[in-house]
Protein backbone atom coordinates (compact mmCIF):
# COMPACT_ATOMS: atom_id res chain seq x y z
CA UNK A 1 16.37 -24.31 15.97
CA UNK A 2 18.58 -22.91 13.32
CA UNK A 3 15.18 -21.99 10.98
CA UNK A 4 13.45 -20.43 13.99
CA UNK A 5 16.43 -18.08 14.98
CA UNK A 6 16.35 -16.74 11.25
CA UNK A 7 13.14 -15.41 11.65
CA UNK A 8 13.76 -14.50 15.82
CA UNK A 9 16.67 -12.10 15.23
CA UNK A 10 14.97 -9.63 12.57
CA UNK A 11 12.01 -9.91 14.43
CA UNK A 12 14.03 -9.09 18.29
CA UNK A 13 15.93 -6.14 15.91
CA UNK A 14 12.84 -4.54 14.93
CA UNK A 15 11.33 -4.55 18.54
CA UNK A 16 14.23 -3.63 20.21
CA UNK A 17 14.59 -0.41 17.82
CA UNK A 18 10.84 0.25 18.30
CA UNK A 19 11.75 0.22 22.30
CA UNK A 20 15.14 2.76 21.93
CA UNK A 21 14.83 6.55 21.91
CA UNK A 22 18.40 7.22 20.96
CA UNK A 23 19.43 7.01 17.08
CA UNK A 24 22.91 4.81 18.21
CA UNK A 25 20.88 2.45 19.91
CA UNK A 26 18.86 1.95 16.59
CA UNK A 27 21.49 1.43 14.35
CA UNK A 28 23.79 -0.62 16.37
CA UNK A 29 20.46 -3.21 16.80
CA UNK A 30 20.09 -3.29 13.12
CA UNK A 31 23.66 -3.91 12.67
CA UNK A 32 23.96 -6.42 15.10
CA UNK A 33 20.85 -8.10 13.91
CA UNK A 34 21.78 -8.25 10.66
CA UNK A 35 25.09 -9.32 10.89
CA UNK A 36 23.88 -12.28 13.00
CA UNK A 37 21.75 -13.03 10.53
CA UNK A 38 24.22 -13.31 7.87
CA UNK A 39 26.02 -16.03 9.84
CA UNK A 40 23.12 -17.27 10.47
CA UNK A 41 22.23 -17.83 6.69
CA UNK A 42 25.55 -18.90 5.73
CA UNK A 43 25.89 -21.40 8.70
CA UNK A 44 22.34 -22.76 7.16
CA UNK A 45 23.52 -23.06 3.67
CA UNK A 46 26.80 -25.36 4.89
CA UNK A 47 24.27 -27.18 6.72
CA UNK A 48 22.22 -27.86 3.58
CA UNK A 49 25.11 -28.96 1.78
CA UNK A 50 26.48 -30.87 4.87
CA UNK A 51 23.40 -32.94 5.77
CA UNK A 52 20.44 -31.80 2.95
CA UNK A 53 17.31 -30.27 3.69
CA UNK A 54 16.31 -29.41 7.02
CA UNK A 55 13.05 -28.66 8.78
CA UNK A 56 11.16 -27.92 11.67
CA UNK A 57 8.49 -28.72 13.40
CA UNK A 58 7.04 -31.85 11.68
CA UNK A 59 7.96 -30.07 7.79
CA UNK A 60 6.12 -26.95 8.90
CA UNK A 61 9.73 -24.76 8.53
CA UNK A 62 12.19 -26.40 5.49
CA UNK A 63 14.77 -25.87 3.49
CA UNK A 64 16.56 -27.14 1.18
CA UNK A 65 19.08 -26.31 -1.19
CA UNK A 66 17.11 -23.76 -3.03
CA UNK A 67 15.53 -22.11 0.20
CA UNK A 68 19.13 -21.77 1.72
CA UNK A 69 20.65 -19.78 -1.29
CA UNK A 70 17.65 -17.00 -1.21
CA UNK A 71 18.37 -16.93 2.36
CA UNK A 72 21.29 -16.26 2.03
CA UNK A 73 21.13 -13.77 -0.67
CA UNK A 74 18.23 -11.82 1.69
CA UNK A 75 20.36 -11.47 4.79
CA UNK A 76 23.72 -10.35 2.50
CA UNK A 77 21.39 -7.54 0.87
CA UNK A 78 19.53 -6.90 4.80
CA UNK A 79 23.80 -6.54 5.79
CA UNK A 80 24.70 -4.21 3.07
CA UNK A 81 21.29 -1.98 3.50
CA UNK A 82 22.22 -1.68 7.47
CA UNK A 83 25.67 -0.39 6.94
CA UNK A 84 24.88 1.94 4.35
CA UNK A 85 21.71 3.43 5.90
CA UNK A 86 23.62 4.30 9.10
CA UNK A 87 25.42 7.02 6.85
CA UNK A 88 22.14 7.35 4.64
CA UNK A 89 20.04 8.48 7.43
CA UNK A 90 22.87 10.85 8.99
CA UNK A 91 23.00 12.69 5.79
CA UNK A 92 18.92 12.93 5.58
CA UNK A 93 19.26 14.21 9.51
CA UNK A 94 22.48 16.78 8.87
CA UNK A 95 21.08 18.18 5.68
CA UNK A 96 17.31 19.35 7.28
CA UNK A 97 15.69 16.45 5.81
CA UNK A 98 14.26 15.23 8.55
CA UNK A 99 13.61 18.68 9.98
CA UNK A 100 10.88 19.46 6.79
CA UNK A 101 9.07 16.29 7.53
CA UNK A 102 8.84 17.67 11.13
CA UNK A 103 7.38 20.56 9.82
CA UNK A 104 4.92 19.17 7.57
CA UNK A 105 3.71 16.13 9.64
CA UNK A 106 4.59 17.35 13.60
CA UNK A 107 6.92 14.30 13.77
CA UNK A 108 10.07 14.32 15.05
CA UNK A 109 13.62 12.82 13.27
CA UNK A 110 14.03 10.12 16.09
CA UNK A 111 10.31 8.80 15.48
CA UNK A 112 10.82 8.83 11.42
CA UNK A 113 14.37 6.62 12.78
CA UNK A 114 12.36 4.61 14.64
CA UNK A 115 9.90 3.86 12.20
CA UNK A 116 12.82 2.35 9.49
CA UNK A 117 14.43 0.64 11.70
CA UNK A 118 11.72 -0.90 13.43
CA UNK A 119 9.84 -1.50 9.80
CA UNK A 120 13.34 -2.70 8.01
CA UNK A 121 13.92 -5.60 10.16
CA UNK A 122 10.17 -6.76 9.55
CA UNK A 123 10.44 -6.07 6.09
CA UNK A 124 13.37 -9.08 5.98
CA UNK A 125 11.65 -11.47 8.27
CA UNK A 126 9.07 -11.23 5.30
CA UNK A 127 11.50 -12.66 2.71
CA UNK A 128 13.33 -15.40 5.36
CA UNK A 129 9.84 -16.39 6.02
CA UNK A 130 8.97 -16.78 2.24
CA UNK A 131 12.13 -18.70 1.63
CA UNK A 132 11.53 -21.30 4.62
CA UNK A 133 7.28 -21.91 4.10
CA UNK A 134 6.76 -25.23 3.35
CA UNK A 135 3.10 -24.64 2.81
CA UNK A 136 2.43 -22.95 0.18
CA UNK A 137 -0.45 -20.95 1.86
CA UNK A 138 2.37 -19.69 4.26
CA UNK A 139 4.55 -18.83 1.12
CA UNK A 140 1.25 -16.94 0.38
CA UNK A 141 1.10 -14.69 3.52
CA UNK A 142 4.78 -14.02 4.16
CA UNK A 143 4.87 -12.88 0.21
CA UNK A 144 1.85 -10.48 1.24
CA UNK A 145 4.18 -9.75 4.71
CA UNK A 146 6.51 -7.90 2.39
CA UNK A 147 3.93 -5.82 0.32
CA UNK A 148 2.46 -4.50 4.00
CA UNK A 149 6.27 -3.59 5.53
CA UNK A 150 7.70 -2.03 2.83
CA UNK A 151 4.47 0.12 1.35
CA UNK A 152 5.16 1.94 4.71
CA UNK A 153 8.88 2.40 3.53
CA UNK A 154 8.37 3.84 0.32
CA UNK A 155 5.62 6.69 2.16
CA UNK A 156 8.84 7.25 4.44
CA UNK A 157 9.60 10.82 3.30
CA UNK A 158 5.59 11.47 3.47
CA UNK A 159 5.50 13.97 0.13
CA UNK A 160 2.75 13.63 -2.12
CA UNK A 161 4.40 11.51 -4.78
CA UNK A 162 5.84 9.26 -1.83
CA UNK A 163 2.14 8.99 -0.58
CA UNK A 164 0.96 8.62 -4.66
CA UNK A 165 3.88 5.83 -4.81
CA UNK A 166 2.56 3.96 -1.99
CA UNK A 167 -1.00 3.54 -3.03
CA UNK A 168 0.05 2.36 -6.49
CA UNK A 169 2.15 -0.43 -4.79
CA UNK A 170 -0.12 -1.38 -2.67
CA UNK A 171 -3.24 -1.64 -4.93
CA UNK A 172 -1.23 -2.83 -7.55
CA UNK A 173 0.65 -5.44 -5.32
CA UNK A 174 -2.77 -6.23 -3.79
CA UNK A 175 -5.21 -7.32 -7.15
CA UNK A 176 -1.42 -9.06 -7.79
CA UNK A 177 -1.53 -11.43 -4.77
CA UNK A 178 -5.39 -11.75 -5.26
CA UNK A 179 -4.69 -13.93 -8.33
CA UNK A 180 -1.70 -15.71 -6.42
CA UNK A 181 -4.05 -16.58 -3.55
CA UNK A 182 -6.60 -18.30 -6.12
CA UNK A 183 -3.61 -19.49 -7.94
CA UNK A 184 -2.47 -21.59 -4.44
CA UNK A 185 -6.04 -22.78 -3.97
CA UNK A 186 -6.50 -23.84 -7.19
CA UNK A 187 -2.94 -25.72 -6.76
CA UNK A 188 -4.81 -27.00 -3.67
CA UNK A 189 -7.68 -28.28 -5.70
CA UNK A 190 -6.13 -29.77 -8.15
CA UNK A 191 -4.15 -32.12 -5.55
CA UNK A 192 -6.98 -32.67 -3.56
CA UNK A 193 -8.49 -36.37 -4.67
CA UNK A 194 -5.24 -37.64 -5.18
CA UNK A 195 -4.31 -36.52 -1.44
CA UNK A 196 -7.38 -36.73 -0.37
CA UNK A 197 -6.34 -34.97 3.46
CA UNK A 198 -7.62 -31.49 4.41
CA UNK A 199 -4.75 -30.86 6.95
CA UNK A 200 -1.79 -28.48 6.55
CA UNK A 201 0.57 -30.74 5.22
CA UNK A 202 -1.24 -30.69 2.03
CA UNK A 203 -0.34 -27.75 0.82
CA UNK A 204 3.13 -28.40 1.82
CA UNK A 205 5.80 -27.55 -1.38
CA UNK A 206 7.81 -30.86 -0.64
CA UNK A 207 4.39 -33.09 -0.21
CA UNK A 208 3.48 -31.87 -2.94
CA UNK A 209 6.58 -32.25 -5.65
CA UNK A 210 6.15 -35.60 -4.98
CA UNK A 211 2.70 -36.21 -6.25
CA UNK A 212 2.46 -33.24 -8.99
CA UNK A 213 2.84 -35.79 -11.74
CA UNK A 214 -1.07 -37.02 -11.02
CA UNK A 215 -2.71 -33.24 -10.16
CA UNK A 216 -5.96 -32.91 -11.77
CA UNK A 217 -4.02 -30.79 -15.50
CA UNK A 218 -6.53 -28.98 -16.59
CA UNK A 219 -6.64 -26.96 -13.19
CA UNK A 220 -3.20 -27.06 -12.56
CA UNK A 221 -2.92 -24.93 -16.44
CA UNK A 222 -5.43 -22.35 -14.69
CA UNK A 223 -3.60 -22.32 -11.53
CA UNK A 224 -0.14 -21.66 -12.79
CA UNK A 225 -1.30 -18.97 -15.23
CA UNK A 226 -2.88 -17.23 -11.97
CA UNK A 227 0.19 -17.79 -9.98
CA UNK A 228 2.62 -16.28 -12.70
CA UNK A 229 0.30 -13.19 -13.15
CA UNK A 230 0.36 -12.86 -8.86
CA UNK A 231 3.71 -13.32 -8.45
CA UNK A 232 4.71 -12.07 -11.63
CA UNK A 233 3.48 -8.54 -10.15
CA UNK A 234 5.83 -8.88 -7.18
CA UNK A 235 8.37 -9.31 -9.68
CA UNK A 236 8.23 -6.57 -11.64
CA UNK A 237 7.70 -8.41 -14.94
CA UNK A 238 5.75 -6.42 -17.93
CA UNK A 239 2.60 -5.58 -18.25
CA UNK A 240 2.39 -5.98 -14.28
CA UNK A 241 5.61 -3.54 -13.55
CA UNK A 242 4.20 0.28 -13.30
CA UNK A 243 4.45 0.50 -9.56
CA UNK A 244 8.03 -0.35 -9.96
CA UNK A 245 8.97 3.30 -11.32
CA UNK A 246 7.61 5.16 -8.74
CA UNK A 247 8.52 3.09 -5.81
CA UNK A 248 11.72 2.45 -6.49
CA UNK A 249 12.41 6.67 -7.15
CA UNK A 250 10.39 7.70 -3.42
CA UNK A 251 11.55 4.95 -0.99
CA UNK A 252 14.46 5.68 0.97
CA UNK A 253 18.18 4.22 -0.90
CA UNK A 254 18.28 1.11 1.35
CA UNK A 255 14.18 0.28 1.38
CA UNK A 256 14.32 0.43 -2.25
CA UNK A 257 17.87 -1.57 -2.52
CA UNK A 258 15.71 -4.35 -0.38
CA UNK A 259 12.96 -3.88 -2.83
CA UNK A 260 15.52 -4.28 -6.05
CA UNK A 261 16.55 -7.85 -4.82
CA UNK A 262 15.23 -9.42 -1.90
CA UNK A 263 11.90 -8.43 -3.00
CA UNK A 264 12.22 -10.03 -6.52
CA UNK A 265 13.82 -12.73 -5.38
CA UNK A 266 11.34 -13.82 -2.99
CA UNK A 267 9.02 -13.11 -5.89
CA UNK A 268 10.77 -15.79 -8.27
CA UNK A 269 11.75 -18.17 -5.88
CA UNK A 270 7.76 -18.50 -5.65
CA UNK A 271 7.44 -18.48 -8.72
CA UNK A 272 9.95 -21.61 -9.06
CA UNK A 273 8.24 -23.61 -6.92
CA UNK A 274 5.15 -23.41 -8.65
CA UNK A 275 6.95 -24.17 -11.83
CA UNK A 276 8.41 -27.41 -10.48
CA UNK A 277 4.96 -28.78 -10.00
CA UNK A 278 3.61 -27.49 -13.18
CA UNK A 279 6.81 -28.96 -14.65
CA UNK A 280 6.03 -32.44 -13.13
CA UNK A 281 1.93 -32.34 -13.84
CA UNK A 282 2.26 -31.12 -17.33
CA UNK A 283 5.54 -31.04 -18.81
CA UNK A 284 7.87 -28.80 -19.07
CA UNK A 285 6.30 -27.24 -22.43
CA UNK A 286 2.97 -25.29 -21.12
CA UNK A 287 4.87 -22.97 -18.00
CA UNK A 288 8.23 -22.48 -20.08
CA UNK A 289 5.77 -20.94 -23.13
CA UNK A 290 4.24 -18.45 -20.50
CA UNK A 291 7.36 -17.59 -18.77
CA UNK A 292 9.71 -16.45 -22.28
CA UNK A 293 6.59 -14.44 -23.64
CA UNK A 294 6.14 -12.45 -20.59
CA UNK A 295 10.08 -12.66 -19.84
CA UNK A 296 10.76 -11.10 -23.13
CA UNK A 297 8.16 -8.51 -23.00
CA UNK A 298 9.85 -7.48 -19.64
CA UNK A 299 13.48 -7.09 -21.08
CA UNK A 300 11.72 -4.75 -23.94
CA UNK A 301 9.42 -3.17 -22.02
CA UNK A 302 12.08 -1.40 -20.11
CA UNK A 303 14.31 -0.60 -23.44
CA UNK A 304 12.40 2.60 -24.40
CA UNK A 305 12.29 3.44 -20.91
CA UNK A 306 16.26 3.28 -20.64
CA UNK A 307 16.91 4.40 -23.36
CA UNK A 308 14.58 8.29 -22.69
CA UNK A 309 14.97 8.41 -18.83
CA UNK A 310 15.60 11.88 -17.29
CA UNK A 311 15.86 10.23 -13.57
CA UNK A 312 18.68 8.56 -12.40
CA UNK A 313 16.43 6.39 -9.95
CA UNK A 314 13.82 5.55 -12.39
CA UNK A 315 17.04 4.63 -14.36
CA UNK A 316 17.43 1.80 -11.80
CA UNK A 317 13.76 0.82 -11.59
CA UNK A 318 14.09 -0.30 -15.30
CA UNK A 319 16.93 -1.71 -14.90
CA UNK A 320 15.04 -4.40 -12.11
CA UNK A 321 12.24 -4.68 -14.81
CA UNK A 322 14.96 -6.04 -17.15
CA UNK A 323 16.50 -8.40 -15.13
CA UNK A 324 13.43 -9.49 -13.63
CA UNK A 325 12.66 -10.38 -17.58
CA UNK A 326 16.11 -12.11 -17.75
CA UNK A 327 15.90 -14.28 -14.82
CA UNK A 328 11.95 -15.09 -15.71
CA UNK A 329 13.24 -15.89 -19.66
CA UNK A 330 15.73 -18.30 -18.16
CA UNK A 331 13.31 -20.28 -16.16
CA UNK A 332 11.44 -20.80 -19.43
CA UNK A 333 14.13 -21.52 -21.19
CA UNK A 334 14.72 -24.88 -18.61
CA UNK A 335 17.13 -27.53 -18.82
CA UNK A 336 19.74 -27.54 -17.22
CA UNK A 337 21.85 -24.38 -18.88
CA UNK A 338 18.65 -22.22 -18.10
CA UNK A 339 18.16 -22.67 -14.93
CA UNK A 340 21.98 -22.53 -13.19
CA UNK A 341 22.31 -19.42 -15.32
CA UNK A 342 19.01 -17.81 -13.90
CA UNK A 343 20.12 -18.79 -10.33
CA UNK A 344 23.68 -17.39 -11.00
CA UNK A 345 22.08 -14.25 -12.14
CA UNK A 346 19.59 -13.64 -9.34
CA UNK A 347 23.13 -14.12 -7.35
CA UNK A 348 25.33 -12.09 -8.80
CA UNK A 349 22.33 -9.66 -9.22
CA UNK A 350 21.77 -9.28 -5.87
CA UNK A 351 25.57 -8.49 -5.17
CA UNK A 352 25.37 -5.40 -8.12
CA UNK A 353 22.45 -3.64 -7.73
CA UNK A 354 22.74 -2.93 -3.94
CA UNK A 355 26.22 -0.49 -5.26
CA UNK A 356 24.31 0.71 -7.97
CA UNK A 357 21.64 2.20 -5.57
CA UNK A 358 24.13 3.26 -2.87
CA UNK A 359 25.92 5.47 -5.70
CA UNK A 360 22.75 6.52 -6.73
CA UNK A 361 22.02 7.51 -3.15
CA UNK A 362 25.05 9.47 -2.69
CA UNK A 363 24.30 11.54 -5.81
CA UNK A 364 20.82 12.32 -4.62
CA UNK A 365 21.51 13.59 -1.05
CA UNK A 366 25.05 15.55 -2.92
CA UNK A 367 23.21 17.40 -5.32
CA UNK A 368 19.64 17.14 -3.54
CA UNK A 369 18.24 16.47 -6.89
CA UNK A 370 17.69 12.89 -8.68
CA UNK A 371 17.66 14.38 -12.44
CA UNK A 372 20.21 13.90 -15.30
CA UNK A 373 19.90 17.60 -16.45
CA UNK A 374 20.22 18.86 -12.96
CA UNK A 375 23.03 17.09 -12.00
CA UNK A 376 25.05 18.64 -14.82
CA UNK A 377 27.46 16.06 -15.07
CA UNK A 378 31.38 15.82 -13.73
CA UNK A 379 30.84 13.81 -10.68
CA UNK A 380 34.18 12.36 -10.98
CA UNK A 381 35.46 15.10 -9.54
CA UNK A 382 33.90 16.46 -6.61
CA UNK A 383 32.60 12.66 -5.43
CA UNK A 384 35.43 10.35 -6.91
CA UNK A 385 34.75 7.10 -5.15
CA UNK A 386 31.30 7.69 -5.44
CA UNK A 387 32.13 8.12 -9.34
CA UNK A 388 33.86 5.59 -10.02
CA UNK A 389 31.84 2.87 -8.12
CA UNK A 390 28.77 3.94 -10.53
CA UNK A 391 30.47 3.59 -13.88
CA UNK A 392 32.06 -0.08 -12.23
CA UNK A 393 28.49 -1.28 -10.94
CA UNK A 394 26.84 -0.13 -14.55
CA UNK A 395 29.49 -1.80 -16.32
CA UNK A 396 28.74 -5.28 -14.25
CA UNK A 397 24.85 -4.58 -13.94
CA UNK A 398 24.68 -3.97 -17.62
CA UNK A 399 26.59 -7.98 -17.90
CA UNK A 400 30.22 -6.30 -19.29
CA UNK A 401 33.20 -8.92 -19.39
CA UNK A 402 34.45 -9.87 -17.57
CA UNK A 403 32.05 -9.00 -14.55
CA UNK A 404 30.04 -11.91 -13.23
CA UNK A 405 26.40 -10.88 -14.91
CA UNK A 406 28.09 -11.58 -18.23
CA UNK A 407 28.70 -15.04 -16.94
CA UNK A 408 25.02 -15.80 -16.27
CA UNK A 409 23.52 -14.06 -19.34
CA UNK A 410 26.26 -16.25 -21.59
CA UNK A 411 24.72 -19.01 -19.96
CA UNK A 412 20.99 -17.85 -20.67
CA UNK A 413 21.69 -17.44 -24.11
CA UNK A 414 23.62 -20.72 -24.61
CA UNK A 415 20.54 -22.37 -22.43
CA UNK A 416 17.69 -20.63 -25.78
CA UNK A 417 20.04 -22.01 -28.45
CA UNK A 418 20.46 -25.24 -27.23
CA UNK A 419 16.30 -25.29 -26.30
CA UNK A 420 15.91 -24.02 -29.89
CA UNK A 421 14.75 -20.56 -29.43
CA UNK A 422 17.02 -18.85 -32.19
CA UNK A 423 14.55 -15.67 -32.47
CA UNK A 424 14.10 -15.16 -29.10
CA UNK A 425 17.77 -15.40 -28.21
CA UNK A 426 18.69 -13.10 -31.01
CA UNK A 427 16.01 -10.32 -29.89
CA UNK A 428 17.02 -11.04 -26.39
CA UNK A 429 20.73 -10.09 -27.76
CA UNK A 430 19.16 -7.22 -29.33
CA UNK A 431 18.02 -6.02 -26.14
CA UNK A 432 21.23 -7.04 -24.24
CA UNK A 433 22.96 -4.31 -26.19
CA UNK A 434 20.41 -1.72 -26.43
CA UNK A 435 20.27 -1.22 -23.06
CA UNK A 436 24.05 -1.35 -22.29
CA UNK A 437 24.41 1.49 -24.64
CA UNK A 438 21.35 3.60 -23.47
CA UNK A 439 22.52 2.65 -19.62
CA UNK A 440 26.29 3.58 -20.34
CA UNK A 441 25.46 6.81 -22.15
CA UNK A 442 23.31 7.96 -19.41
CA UNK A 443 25.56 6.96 -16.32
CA UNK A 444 28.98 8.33 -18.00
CA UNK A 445 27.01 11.30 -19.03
CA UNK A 446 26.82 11.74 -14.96
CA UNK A 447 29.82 10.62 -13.82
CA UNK A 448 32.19 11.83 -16.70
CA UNK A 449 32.70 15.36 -18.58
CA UNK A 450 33.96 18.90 -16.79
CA UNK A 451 34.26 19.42 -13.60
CA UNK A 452 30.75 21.58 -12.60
CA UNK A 453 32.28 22.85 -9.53
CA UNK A 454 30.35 21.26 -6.95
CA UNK A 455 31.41 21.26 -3.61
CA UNK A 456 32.73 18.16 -2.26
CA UNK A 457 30.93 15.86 -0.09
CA UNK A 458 31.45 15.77 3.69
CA UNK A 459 32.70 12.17 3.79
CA UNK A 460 31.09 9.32 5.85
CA UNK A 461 32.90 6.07 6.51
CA UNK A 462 29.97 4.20 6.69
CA UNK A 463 28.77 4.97 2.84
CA UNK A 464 31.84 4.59 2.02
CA UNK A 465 33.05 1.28 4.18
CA UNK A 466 29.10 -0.18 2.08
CA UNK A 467 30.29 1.09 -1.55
CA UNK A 468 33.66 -0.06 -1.13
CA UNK A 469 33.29 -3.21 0.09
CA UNK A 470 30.75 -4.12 -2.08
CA UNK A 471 32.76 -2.89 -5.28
CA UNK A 472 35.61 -4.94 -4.12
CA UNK A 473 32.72 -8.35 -3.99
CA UNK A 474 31.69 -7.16 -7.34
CA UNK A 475 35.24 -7.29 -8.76
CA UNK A 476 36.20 -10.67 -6.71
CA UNK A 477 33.66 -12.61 -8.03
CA UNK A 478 33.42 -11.74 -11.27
CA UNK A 479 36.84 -14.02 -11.33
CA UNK A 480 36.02 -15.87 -8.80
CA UNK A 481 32.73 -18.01 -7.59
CA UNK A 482 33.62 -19.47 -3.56
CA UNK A 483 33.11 -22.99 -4.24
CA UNK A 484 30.97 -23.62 -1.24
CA UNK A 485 28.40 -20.97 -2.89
CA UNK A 486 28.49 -22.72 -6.39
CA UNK A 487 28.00 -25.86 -5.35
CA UNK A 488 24.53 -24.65 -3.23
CA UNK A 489 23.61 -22.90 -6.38
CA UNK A 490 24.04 -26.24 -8.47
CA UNK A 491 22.00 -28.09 -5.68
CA UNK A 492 19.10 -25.17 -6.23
CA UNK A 493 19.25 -25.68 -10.05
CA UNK A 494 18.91 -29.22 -9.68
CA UNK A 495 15.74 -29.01 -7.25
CA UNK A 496 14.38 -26.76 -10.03
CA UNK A 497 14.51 -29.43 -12.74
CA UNK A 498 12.71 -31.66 -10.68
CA UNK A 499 15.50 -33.60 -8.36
């Protein structure tokens, strides 16, 4: 019953807020929900490494090793988001935000409430759903559950570029999961004579890893190509990455934290699966090819972008592109190396870039503007905790020493020498450093220099409790790895290779 109550809470947290007609009422289901949740996930993963997989219902619900460590990474991020969007929202409501949108649309601030916190919840019973699918159909339609809950998020504020952001990422999204769907059939196909059943279970991910080796290869090449184009365009990875930009800058701070990471991980994690039974049907070779070309043309794709960006939000929407690339490069870089490094990095990404929104957040509502040249600079001053926790979360974003990113992009790059990509790793290192400097420039420019004479901030414990307590995470583990949590990462990686 474990698997089912992961999906029940979100689900009884999103009704429950649709239901209330006070704000308090809203926020303290969310909370709840998602702190529940959390336990839930981490009382899942112990049970994993405990016992193994686990399923439900005759394999319809499982998860393993692999399943339990997204999981868990979804409800940390859903935990974070809640805490910080209780403040988030206040701000929007104090400062007349909500009151324009009233104006413009006729609807009230406790509807727009209800509508994020009745949306939010949904939004991460998407990703638990994607993470426990056994069929890969399912996989299918809970990937597609997060395109339809969250293009609603990013038209939250309802402006015209909100509403232009929205259609992007949902046609974009849409011809994106198109080619996934025919990627999964084709998957299906290819299986087919060997299986030779029609039911459910044969498009079940653990059915299947143990027969890949026989698929029909020529159709399995097709299908994988298909799949890493659909759920490459979840992911963010180049050329499929322009809706990125946009929804990333117009979503509200904790929608488009949840896109940043749960989102992409979802988005991989399908994309692993696929790759295990590409791995098994036709080596290694033919998916690993694929994934460093379009993994590299991610991480340099978003160089230029870094390197000229006026907006501070965009800023972070490039950022995603690039470690998108990373994580996608390290998957096709295999063995052993390559794959714990891209699992430690989706980790210890999904810890980071939560803070590096959150500051971004605080910025935004401070200064009511989400431009370099506007924001003139000094924030050190008038928002120091704010401030500070930037320039830490850019250093360990950007994969400084001795923060934890540094740890899994060491490990990437020892992962392409020892598979023999020498050019790749050195224009990979190339890129490392190109965007450190363009990021570091742009973010001390901000948070450094004169004091512009801003008024301070009227503080709010719960921003502050959500930056503070995740800068304190970011610090801890970049010295530190819980044991329990390394050991269910090494369990992923070794379901990746094919165990």
């Amino acid at each position: 019953m474990l698997l089912l109550w992961l999906l029940i809470v979100p689900l009884l947290a999103g009704l429950l807020a649709f239901l209330f007609r006070k704000r308090s009422l809203m926020e303290l289901a969310n909370l709840t929900a998602f702190a529940i949740e959390f336990c839930l996930a981490a009382a899942l993963a112990a049970q994993v490494l405990r016992n193994g997989p686990v399923s439900l219902w005759n394999g319809f619900f499982y998860a393993d090793a692999l399943s339990a460590l997204v999981i868990l990474l979804s409800a940390f991020v859903a935990l974070a988001c809640s805490i910080y969007a209780v403040g988030y929202f206040r701000d929007d409501e104090e400062s007349g935000v909500f009151q324009e949108i009233q104006e413009s649309s006729g609807r009230a601030a406790i509807d727009k409430l209800r509508e994020y916190y009745a949306l939010a919840p949904i939004f991460i019973c998407s990703m638990i759903l994607v993470a426990l699918a056994n069929n890969l159909g399912i996989l299918w339609i809970a990937v597609e559950g997060t395109t339809l809950a969250s293009v609603f998020l990013v038209m939250f504020y309802g402006r015209e570029t909100s509403l232009e952001a929205a259609w992007k990422y949902a046609i974009i999204a849409s011809v994106g999961l198109s080619l996934a769907l025919f990627g999964t059939i084709l998957t299906y196909y290819s299986a087919f004579r060997l299986l030779g059943t029609e039911t459910l279970a044969s498009l079940n991910w653990s059915v299947l890893a143990g027969n890949a080796a026989n698929f029909d290869k020529p159709t399995m090449r097709l299908a994988f190509i298909l799949i890493l184009l659909g759920f490459g365009t979840k992911a963010g990875i180049a050329p499929m990455h322009t809706w990125k930009p946009d929804a990333y800058s117009e979503a509200p701070i904790p929608a488009a934290a949840l896109l940043a990471t749960g989102v992409l991980n979802c988005a991989v994690y399908a994309l692993m699966r696929f790759y295990v039974l590409s791995s098994k049907c036709l080596g290694p070779q033919f998916a690993s090819h694929l994934l460093v070309i379009f993994g590299l043309l991610s991480i340099g794709v978003a160089v230029p972008f870094i390197l000229v960006q006026k907006n501070f939000r965009r800023l972070l929407a490039y950022s995603s592109i690039d470690h998108s690339g990373i994580m996608v490069l390290a998957l096709g870089f295999g063995g052993p190396l390559g794959i714990l490094g891209m699992l430690l990095h989706m980790t210890f990404h999904s810890i980071t870039k939560p803070l590096l929104f959150f500051c971004a957040g605080n910025v935004q509502q401070h200064l009511n503007t989400d431009l370099f040249r506007k924001a003139r600079g000094g924030l050190i001053h008038s928002m120091p905790l704010t401030g500070a926790a930037f320039l830490l979360a850019t250093l360990a974003v950007t994969g400084s020493p001795p923060f934890s990113l540094f740890q899994s992009e060491f490990t990437i790059l020892r992962s392409a020498f020892s598979a023999g990509y020498f050019v790749v790793a050195i224009i990979f290192i190339g890129f490392l450093v190109t965007i450190f400097s363009g990021f570091l420039v742009h973010i001390s420019s901000l948070v450094l220099g004169a004091d512009p004479d801003h008024s301070p901030p009227k503080s709010c414990r719960w921003k502050s409790a959500s930056i503070v307590g995740l800068a304190a995470i970011v610090i801890v583990i970049g010295f530190w790895l819980p044991s329990p949590l390394y050991r269910l990462i090494q369990g992923a990686a070794g379901i990746v290779m094919g165990g």
